[in-house]
PDB file of N, CA and C in Angstrom:
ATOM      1  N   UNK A   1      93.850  83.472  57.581  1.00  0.00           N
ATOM      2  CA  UNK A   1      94.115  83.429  58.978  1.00  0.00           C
ATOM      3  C   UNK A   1      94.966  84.605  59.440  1.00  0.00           C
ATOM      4  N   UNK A   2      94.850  85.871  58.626  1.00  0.00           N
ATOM      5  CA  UNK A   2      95.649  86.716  59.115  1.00  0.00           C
ATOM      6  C   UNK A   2      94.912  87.511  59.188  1.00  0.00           C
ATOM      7  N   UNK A   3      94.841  87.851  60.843  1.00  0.00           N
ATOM      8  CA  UNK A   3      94.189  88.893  61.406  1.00  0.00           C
ATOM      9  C   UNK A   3      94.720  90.432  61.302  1.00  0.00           C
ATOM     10  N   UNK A   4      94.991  90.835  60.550  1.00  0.00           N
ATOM     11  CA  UNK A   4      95.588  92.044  59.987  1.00  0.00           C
ATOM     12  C   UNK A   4      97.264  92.227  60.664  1.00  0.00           C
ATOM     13  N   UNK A   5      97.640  90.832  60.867  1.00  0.00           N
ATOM     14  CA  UNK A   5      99.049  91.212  61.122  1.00  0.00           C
ATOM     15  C   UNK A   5      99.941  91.040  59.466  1.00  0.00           C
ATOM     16  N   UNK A   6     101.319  91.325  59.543  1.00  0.00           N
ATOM     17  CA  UNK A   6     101.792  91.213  58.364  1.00  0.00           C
ATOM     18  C   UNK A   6     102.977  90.120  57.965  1.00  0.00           C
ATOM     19  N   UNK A   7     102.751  89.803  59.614  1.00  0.00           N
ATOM     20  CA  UNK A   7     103.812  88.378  59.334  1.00  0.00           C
ATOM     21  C   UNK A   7     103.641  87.777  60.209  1.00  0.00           C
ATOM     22  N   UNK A   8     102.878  86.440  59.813  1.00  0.00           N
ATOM     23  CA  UNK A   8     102.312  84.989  60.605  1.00  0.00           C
ATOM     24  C   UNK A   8     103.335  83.905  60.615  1.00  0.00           C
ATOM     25  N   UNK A   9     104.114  83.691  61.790  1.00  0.00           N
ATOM     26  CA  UNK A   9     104.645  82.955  61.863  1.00  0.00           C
ATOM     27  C   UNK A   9     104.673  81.781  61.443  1.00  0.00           C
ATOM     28  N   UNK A  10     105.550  80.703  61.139  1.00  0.00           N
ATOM     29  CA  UNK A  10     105.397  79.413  60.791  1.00  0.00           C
ATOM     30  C   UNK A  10     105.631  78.554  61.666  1.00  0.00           C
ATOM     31  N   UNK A  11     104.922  77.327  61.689  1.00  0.00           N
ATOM     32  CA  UNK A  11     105.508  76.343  62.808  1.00  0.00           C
ATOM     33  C   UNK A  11     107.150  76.277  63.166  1.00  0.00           C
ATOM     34  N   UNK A  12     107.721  76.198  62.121  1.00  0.00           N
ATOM     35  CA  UNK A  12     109.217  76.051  62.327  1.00  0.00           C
ATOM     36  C   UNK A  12     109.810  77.146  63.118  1.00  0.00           C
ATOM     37  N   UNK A  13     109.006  78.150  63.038  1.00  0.00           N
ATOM     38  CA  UNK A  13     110.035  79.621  63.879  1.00  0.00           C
ATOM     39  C   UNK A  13     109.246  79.503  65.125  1.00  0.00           C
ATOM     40  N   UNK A  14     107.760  78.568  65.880  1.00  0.00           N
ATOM     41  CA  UNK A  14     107.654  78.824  67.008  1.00  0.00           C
ATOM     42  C   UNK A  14     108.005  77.475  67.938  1.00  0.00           C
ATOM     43  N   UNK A  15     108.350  76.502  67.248  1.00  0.00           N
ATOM     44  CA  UNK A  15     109.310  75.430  67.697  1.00  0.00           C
ATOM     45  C   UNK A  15     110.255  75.062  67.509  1.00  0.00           C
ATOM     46  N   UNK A  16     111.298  76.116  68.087  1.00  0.00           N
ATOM     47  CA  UNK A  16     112.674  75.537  67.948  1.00  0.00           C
ATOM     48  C   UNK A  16     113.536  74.523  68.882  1.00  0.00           C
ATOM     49  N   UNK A  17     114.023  73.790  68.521  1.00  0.00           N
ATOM     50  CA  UNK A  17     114.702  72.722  69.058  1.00  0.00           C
ATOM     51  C   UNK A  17     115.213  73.643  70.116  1.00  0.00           C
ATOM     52  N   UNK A  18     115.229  73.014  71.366  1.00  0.00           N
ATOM     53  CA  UNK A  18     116.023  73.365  72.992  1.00  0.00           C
ATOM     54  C   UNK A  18     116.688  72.622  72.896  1.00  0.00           C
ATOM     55  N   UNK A  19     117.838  73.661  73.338  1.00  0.00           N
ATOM     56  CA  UNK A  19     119.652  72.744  73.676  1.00  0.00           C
ATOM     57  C   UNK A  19     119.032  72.001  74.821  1.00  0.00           C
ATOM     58  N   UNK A  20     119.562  70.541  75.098  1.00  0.00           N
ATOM     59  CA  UNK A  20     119.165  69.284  76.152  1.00  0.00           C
ATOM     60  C   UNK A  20     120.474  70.008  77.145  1.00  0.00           C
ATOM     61  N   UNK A  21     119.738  69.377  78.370  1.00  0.00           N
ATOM     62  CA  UNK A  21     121.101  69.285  79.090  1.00  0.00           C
ATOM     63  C   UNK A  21     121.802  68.532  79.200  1.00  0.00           C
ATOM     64  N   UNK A  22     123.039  68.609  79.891  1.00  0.00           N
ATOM     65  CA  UNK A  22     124.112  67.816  79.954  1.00  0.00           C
ATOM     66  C   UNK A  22     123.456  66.736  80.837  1.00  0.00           C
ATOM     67  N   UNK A  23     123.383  65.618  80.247  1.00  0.00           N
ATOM     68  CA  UNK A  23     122.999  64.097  81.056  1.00  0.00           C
ATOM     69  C   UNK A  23     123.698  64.496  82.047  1.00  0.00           C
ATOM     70  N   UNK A  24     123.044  63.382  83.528  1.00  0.00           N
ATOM     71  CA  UNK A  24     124.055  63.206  84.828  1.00  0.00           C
ATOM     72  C   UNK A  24     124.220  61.814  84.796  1.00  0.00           C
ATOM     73  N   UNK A  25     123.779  61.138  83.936  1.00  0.00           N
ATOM     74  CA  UNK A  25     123.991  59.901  83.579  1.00  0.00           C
ATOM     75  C   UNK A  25     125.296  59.477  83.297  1.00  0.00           C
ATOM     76  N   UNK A  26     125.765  58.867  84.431  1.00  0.00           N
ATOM     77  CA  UNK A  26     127.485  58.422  84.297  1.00  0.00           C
ATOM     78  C   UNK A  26     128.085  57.291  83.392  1.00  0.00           C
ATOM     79  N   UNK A  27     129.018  57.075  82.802  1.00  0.00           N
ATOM     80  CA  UNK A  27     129.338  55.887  82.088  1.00  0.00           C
ATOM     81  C   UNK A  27     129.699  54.889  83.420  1.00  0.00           C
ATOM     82  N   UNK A  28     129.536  53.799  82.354  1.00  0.00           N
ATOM     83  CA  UNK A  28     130.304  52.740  82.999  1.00  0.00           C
ATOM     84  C   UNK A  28     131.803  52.166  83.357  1.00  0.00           C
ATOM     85  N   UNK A  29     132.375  53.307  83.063  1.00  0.00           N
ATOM     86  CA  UNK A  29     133.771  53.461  83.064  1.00  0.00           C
ATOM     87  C   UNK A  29     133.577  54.313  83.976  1.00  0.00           C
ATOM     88  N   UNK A  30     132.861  55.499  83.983  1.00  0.00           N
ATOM     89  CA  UNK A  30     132.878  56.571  85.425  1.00  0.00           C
ATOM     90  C   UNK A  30     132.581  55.886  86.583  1.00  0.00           C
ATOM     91  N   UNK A  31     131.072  54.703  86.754  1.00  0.00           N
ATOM     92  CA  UNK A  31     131.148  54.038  87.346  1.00  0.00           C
ATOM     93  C   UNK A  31     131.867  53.212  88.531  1.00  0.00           C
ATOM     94  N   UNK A  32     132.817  52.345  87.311  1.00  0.00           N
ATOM     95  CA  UNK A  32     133.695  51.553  87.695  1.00  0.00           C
ATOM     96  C   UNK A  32     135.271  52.438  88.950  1.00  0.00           C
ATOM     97  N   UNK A  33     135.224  52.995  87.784  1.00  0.00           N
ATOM     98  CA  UNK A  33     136.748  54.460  88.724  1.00  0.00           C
ATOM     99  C   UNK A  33     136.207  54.338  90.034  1.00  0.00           C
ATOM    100  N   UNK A  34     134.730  55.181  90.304  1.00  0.00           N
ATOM    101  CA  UNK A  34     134.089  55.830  91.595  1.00  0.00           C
ATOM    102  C   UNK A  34     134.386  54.742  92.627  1.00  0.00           C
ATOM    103  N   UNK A  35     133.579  53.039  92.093  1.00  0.00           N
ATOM    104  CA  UNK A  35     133.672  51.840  93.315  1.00  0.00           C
ATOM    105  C   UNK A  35     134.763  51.636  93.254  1.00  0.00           C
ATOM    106  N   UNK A  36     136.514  51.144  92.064  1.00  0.00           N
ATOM    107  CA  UNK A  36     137.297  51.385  92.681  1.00  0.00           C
ATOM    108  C   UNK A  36     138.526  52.323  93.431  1.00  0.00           C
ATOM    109  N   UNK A  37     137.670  53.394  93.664  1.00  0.00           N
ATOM    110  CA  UNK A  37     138.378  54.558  94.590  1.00  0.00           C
ATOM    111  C   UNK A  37     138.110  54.130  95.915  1.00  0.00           C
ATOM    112  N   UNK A  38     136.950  53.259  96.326  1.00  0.00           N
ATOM    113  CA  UNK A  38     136.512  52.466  97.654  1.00  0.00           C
ATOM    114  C   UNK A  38     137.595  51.790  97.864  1.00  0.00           C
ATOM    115  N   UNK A  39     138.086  51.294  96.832  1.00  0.00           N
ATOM    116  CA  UNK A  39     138.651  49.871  96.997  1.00  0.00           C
ATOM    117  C   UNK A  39     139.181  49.106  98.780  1.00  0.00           C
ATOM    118  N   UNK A  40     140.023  50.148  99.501  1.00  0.00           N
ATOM    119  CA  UNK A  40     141.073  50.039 100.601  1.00  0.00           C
ATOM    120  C   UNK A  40     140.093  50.259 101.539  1.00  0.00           C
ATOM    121  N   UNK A  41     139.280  51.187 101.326  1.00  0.00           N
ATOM    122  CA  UNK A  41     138.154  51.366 102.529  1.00  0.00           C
ATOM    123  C   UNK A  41     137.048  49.924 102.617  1.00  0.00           C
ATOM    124  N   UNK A  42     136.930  49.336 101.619  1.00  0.00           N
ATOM    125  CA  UNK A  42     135.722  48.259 101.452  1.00  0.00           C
ATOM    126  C   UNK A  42     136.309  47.116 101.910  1.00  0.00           C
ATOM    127  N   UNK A  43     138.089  47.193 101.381  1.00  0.00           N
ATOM    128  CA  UNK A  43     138.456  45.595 102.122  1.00  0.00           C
ATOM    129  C   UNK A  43     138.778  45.697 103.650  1.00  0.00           C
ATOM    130  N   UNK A  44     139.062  46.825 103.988  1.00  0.00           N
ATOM    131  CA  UNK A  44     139.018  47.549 105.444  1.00  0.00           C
ATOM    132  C   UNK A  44     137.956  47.116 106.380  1.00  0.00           C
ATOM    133  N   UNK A  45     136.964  47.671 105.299  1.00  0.00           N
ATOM    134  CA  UNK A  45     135.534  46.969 106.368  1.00  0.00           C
ATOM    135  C   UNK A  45     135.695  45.381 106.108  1.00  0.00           C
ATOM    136  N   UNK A  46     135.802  45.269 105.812  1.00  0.00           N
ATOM    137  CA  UNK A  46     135.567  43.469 105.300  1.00  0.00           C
ATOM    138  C   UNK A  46     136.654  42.995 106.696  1.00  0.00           C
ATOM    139  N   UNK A  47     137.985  43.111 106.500  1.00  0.00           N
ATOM    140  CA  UNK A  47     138.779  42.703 107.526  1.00  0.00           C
ATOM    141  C   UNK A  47     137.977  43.440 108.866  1.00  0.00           C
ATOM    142  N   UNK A  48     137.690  44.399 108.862  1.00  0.00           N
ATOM    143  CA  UNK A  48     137.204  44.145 110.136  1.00  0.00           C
ATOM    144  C   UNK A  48     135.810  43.473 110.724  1.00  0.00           C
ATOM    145  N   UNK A  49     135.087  43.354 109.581  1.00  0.00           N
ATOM    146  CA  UNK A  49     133.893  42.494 109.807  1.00  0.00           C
ATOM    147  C   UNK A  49     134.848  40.788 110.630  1.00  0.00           C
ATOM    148  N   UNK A  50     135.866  40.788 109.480  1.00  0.00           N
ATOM    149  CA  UNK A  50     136.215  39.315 109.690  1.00  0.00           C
ATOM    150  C   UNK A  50     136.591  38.989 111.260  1.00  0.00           C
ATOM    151  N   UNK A  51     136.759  40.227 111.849  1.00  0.00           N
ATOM    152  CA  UNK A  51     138.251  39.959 112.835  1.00  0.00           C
ATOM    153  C   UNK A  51     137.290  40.810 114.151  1.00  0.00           C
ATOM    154  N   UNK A  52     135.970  41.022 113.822  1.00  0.00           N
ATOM    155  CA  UNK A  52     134.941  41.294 115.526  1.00  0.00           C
ATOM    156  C   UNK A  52     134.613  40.101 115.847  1.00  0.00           C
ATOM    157  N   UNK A  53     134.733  40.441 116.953  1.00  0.00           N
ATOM    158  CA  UNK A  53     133.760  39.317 117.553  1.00  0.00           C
ATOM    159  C   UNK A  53     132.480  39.539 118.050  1.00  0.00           C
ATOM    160  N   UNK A  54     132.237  40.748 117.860  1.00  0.00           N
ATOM    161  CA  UNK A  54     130.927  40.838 117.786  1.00  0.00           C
ATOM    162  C   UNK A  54     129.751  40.838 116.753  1.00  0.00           C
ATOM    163  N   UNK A  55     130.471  40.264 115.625  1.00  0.00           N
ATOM    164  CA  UNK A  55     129.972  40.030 114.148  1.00  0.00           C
ATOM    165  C   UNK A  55     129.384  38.539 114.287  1.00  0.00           C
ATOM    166  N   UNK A  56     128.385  38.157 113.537  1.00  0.00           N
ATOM    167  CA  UNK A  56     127.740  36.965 113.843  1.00  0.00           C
ATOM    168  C   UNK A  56     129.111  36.093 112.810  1.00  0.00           C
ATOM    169  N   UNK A  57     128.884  34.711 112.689  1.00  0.00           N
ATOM    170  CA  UNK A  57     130.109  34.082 112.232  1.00  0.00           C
ATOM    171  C   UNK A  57     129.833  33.471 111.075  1.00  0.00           C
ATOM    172  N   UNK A  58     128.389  34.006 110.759  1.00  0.00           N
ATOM    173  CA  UNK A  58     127.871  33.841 108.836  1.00  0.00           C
ATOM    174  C   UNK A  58     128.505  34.983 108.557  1.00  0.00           C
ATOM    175  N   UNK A  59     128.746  35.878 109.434  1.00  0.00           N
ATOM    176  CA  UNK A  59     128.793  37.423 108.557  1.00  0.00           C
ATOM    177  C   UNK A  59     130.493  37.386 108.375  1.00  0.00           C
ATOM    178  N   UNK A  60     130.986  36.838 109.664  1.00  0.00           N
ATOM    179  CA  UNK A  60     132.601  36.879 109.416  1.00  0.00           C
ATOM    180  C   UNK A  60     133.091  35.869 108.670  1.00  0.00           C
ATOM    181  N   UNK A  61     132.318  34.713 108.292  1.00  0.00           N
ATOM    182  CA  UNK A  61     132.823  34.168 107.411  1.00  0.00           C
ATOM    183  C   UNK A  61     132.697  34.287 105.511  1.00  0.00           C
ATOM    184  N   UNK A  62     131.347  35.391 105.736  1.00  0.00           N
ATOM    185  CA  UNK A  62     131.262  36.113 104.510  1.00  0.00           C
ATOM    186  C   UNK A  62     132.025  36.967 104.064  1.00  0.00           C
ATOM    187  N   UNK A  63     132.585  37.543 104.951  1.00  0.00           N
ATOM    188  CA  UNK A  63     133.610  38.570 104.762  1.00  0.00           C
ATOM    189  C   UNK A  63     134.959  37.907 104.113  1.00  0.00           C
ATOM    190  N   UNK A  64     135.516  36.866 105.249  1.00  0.00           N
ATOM    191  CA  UNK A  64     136.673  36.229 105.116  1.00  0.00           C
ATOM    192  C   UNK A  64     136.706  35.919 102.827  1.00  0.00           C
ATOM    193  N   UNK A  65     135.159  34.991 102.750  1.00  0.00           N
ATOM    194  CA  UNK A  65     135.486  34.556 101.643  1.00  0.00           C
ATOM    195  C   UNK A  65     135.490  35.678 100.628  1.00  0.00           C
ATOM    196  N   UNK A  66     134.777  36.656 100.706  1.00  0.00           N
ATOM    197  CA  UNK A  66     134.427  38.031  99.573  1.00  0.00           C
ATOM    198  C   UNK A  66     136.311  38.135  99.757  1.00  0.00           C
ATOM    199  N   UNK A  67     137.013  38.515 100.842  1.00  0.00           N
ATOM    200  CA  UNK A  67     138.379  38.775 100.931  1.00  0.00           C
ATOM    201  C   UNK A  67     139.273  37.510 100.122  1.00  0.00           C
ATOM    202  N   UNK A  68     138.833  36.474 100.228  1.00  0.00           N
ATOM    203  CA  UNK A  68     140.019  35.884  99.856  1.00  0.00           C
ATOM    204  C   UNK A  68     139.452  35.810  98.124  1.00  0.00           C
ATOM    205  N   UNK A  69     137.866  35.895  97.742  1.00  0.00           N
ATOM    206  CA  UNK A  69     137.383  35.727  96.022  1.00  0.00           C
ATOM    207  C   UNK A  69     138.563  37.051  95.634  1.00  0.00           C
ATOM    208  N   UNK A  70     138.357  38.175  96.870  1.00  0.00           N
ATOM    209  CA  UNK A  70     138.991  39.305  95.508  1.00  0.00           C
ATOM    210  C   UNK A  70     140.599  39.270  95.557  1.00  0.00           C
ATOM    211  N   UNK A  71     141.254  38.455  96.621  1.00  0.00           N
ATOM    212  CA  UNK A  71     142.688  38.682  96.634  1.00  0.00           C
ATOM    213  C   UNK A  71     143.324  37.448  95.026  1.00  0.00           C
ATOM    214  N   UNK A  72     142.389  36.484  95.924  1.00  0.00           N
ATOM    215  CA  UNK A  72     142.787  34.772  94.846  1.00  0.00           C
ATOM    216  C   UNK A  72     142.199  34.792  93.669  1.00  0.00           C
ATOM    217  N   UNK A  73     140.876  35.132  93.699  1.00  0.00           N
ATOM    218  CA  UNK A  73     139.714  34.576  92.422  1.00  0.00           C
ATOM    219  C   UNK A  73     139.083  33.686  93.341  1.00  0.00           C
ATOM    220  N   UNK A  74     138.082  33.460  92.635  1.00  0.00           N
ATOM    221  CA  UNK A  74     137.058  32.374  93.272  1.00  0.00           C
ATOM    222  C   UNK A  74     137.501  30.818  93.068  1.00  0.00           C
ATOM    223  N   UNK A  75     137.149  29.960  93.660  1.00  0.00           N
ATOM    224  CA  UNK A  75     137.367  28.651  93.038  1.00  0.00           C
ATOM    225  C   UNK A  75     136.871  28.444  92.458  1.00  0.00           C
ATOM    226  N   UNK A  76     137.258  27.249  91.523  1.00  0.00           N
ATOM    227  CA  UNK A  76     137.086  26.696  90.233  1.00  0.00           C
ATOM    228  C   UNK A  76     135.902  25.915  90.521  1.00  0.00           C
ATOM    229  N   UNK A  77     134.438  25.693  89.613  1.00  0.00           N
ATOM    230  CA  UNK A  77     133.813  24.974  90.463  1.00  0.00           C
ATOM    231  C   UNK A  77     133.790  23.970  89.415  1.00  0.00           C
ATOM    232  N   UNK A  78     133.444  22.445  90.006  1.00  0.00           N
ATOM    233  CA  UNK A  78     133.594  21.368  89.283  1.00  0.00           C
ATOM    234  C   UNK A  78     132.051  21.113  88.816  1.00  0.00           C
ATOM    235  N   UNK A  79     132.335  20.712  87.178  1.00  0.00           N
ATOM    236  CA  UNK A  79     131.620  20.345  86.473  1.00  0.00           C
ATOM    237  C   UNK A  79     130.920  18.472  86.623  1.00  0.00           C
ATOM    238  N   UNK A  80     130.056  18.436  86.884  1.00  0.00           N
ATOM    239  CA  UNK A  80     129.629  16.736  86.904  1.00  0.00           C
ATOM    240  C   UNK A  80     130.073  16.332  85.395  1.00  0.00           C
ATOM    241  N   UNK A  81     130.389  15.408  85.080  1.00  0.00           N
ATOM    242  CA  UNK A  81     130.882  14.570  83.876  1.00  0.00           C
ATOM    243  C   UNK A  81     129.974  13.824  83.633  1.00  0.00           C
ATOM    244  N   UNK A  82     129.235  13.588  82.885  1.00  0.00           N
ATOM    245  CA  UNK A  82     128.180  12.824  81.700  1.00  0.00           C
ATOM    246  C   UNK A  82     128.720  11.743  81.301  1.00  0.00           C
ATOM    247  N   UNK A  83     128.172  10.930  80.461  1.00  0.00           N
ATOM    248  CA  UNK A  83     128.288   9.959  79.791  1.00  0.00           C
ATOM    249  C   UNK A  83     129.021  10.323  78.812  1.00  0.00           C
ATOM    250  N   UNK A  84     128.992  11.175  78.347  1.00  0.00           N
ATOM    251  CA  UNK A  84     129.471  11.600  76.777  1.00  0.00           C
ATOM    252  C   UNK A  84     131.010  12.015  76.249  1.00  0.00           C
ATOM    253  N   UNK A  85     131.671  12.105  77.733  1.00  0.00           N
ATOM    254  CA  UNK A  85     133.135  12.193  77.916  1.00  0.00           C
ATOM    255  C   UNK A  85     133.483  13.397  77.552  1.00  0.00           C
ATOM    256  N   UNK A  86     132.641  14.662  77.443  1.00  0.00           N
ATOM    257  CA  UNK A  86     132.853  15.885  77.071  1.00  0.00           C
ATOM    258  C   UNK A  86     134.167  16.769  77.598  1.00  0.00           C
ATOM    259  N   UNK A  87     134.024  16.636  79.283  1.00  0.00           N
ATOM    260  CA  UNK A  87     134.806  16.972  80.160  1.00  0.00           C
ATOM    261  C   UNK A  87     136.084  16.315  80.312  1.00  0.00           C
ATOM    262  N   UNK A  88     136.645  15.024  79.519  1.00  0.00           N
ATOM    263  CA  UNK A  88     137.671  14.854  79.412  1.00  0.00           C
ATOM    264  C   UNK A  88     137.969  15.220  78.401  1.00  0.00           C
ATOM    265  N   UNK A  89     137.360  15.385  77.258  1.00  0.00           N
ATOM    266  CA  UNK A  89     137.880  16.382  75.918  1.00  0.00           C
ATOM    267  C   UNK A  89     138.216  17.730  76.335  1.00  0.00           C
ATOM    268  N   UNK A  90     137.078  18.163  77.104  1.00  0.00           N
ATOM    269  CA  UNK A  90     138.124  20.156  77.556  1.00  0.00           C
ATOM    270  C   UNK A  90     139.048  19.692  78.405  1.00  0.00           C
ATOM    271  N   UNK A  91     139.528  19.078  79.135  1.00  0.00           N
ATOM    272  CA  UNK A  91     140.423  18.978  80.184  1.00  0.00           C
ATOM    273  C   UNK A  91     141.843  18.266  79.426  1.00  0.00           C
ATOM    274  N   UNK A  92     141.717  17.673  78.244  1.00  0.00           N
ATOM    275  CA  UNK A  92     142.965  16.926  77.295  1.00  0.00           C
ATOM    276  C   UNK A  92     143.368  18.024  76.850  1.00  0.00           C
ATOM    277  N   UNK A  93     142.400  19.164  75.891  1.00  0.00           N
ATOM    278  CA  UNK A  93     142.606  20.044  74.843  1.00  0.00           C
ATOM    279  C   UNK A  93     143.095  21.188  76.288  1.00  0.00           C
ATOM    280  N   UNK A  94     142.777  21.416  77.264  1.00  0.00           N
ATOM    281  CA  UNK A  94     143.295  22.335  78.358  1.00  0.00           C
ATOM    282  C   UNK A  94     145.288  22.080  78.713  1.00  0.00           C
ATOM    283  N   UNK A  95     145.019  20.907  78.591  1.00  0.00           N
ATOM    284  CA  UNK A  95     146.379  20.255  78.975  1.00  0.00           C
ATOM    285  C   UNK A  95     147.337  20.208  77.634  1.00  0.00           C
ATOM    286  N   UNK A  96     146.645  20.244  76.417  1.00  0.00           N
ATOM    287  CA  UNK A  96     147.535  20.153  75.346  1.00  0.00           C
ATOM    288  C   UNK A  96     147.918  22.018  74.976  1.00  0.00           C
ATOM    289  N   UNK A  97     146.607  22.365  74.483  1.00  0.00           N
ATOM    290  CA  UNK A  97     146.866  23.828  74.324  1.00  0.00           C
ATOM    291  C   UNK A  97     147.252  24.916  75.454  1.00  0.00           C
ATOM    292  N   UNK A  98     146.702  25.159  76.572  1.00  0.00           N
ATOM    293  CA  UNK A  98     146.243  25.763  77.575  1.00  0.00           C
ATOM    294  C   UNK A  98     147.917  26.008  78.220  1.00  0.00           C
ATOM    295  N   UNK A  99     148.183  24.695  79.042  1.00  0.00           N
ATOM    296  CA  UNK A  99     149.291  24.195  79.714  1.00  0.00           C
ATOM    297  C   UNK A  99     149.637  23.352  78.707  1.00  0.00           C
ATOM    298  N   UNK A 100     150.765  23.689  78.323  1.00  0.00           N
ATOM    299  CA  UNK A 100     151.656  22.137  77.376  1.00  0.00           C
ATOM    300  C   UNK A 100     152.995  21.793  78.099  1.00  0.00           C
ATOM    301  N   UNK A 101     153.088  20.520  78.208  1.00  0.00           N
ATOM    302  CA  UNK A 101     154.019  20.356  78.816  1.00  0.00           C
ATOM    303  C   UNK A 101     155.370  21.137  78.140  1.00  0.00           C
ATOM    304  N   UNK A 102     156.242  21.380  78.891  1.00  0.00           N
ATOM    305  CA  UNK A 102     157.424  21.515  78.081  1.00  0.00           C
ATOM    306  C   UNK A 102     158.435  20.607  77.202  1.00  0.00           C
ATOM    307  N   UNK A 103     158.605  20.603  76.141  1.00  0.00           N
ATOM    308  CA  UNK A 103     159.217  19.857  75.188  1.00  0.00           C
ATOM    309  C   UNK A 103     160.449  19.152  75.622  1.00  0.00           C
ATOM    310  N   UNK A 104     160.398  18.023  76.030  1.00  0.00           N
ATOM    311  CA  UNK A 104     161.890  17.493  76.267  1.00  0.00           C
ATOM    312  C   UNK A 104     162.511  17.138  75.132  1.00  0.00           C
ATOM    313  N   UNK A 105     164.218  17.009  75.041  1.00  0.00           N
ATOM    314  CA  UNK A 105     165.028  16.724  73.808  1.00  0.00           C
ATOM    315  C   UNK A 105     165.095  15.743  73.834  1.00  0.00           C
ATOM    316  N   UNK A 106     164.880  14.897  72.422  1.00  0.00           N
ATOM    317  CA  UNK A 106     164.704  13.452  72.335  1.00  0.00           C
ATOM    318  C   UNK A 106     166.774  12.440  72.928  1.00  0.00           C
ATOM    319  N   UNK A 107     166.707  11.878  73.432  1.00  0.00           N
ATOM    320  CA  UNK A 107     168.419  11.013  73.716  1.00  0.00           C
ATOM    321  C   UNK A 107     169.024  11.088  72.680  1.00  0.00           C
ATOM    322  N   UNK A 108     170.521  10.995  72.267  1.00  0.00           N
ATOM    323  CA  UNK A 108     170.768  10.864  71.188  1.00  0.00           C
ATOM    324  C   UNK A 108     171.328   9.191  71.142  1.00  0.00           C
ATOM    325  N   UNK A 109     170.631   9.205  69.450  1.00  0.00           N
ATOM    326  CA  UNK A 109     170.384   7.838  69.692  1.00  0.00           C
ATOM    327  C   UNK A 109     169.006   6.737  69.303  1.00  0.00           C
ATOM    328  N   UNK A 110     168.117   7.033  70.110  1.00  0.00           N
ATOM    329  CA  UNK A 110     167.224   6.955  70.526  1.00  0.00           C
ATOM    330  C   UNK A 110     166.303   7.272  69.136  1.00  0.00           C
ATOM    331  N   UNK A 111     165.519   5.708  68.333  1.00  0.00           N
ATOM    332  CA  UNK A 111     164.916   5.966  67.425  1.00  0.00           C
ATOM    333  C   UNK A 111     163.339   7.217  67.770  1.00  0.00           C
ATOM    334  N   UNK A 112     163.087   7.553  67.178  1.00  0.00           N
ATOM    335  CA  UNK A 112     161.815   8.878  67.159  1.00  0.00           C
ATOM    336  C   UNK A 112     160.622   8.132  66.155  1.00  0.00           C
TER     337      UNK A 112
END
C-alpha cells in the first residue's frame, strides 16, 4: 500500500486524542450558591405577591405559605395510625430517645 511514499502513516499518528473542552456543566454546589444569591430578592417577591391586592388570593396565599415553609419549615404532617400500633412505638421511642425528659433527683429517703 505504498504508493512510492517512504513513510505511511499509522492509525495512531492520524488519530490523536483532542483536548475536550472545559464542560459548562455546573455542579450542584455551583447550582445551589447561584439560587441562593436570589435568596432576598425571591422572598421580596413573595412578600409582595402576599401584600397586592391586585394578586388573586390563591396566589397571595401561596406566597404567604412558601414564606412562612422557608422561615418555620413546613408542618409536620400526620400519619393515620393502623391497627398495628406502629405509630405509638415511633412516637414512645421519639419521646424516650429524641426528647427525654429531664432526669429528676430521686427524695431522700424515698425507696428506688
Amino acid at each position: 500500500m505504498s504508493d512510492g511514499l517512504e513513510y505511511e502513516p499509522k492509525i495512531a499518528d492520524v488519530y490523536r486524542p483532542v483536548a475536550k473542552k472545559p464542560s459548562k456543566a455546573r455542579t450542584l454546589t455551583e447550582i445551589r450558591s447561584i439560587a441562593r444569591s436570589h435568596t432576598r430578592t425571591a422572598v421580596n417577591v413573595l412578600v409582595g405577591i402576599m401584600r397586592s391586592s391586585d394578586a388573586t388570593p390563591a396566589a397571595r396565599v401561596s406566597a404567604a405559605n412558601a414564606i412562612l415553609d422557608r422561615g418555620w419549615g413546613k408542618v409536620a404532617q400526620q400519619i393515620e395510625n393502623g391497627e398495628d400500633g406502629v405509630l405509638e412505638l415511633i412516637h414512645r421511642i421519639e419521646r424516650i430517645i429524641v426528647h427525654p425528659e429531664p432526669a429528676v433527683a430521686p427524695e431522700s429517703g424515698a425507696d428506688v
